[in-house]
Every structure is written in C-alpha cells, then in structure tokens.
Protein backbone atom coordinates (compact mmCIF):
# COMPACT_ATOMS: atom_id res chain seq x y z
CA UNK A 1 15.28 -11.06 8.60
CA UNK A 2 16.52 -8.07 11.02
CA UNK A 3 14.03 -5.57 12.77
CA UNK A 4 15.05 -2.59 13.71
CA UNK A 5 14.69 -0.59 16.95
CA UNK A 6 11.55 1.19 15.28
CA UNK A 7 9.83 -1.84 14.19
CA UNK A 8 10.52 -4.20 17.05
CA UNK A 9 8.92 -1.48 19.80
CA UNK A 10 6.12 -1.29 16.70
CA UNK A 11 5.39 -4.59 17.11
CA UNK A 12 5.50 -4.92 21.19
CA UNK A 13 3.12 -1.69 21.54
CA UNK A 14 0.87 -3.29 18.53
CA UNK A 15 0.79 -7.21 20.67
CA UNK A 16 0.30 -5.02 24.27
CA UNK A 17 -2.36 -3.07 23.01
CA UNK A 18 -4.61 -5.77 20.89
CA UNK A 19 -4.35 -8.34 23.93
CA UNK A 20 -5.56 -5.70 26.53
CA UNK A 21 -8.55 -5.04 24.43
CA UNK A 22 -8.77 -8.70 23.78
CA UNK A 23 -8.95 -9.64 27.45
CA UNK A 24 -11.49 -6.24 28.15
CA UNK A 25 -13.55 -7.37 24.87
CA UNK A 26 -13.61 -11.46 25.88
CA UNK A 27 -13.11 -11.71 29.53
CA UNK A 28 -13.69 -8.27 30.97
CA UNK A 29 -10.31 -7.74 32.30
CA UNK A 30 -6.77 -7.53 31.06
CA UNK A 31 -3.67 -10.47 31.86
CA UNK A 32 -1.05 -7.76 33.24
CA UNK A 33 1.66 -6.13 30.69
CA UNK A 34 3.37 -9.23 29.84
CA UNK A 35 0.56 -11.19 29.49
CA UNK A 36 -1.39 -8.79 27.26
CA UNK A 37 1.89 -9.21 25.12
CA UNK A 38 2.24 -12.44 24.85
CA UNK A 39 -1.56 -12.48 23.62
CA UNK A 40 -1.68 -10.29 21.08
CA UNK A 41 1.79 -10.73 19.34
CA UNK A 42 0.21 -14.97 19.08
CA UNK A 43 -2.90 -13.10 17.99
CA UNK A 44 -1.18 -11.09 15.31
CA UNK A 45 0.56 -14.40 13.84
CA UNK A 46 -3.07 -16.32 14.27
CA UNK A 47 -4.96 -12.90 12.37
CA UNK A 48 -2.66 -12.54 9.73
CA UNK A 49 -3.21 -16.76 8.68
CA UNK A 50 -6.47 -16.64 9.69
CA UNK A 51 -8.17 -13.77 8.48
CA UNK A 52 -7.01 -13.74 4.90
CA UNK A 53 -8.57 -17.49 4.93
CA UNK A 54 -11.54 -16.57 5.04
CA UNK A 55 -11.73 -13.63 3.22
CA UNK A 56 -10.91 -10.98 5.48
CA UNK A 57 -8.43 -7.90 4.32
CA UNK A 58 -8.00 -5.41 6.35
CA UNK A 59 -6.57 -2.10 5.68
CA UNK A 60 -2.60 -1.42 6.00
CA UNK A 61 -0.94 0.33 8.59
CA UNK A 62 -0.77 0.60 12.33
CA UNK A 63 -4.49 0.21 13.06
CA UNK A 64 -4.95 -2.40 10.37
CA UNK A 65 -2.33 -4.55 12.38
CA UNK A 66 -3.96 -3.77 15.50
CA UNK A 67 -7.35 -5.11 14.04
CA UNK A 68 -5.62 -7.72 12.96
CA UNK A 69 -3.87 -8.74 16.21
CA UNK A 70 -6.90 -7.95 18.22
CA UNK A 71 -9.24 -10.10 16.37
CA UNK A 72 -6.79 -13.19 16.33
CA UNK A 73 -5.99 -12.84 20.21
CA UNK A 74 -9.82 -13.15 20.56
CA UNK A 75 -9.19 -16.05 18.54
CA UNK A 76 -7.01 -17.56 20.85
CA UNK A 77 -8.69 -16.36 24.04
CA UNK A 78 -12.02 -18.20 22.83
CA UNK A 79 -10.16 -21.31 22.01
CA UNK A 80 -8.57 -21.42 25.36
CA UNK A 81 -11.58 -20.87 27.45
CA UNK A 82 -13.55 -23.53 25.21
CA UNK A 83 -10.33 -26.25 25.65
CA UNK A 84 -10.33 -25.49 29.93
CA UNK A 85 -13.92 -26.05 30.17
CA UNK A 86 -13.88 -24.58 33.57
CA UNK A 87 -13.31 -21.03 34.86
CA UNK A 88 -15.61 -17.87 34.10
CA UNK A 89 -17.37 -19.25 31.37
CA UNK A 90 -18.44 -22.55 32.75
CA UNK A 91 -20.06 -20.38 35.45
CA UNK A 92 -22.14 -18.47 32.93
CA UNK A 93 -19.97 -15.36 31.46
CA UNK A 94 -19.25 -14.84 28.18
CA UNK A 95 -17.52 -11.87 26.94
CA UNK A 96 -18.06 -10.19 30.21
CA UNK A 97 -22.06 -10.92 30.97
CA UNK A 98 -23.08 -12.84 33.31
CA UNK A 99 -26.16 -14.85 33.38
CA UNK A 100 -28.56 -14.35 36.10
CA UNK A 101 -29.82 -17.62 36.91
C-alpha cells in the first residue's frame, strides 16, 4: 500500500481535526496538535470497525471520514476516562458539565 503526498496530509488534517472536536465535544478542551492527532487518526481506525458493526454508514468523502474519525476518538476518549477512574470525571464532569453539588 503507498499514500501519496495528497492523501497522507488528507489523512493528518482529517485525525487533527476529529480529535480537537473530540476533546472540545468530551472533555471541553483540546490535547495540543500532536495529541489531537494521535486521537483522531486511532479514532478513524476504531470508527471505521466500529461503526459499520453496528449498523452505522456514513456518507463518503472528506466529512464522512471526519464523522467517522470524530465519533470513534469519542470512542476512545470515553473508554479512557472510564479505565483511569480518576481525573475530571470522577470529580463530576462529563462532556464538559459540571455538577453542582
């Protein structure tokens, strides 16, 4: 399998942008450039097994992939936080609310 120039900056710009809105959607912040990377390119591998599983197809092209990527980085960003335990959510956020009492 070879990638071009094209498709390889595709697919960093596609991973950068679905885990920055992954982090704003799930934790209310982004994890920096290379972190918002590394998030949504796992997302895009976990969305493209995942969603098809359970009966999910979304359309083709660019935004289709960023759906895609977005919703399995939230994916993985929910799994993560439930297997810490601790951190923002143990203190009462969830997807950027916090509880008052």
């Amino acid at each position: 399998m070879s990638l071009s120039g094209e498709s390889l900056l595709t697919m960093v710009l596609v991973g950068i942008l679905a885990g920055w809105l992954a982090g704003k959607i799930v934790d209310g912040t982004g994890f920096g450039l290379l972190g918002d990377l590394v998030i949504g390119v796992i997302g895009a591998f976990i969305g493209s097994w995942l969603l098809p599983r359970i009966g999910l197809h979304l359309a083709a092209g660019i935004i289709g992939a960023i759906v895609n990527a977005t919703l399995g980085a939230i994916v993985l960003l929910v799994v993560m936080r439930l297997i810490r335990g601790r951190g923002r959510w143990s203190q009462g956020s969830f997807f950027g609310f916090r509880r008052r009492w």
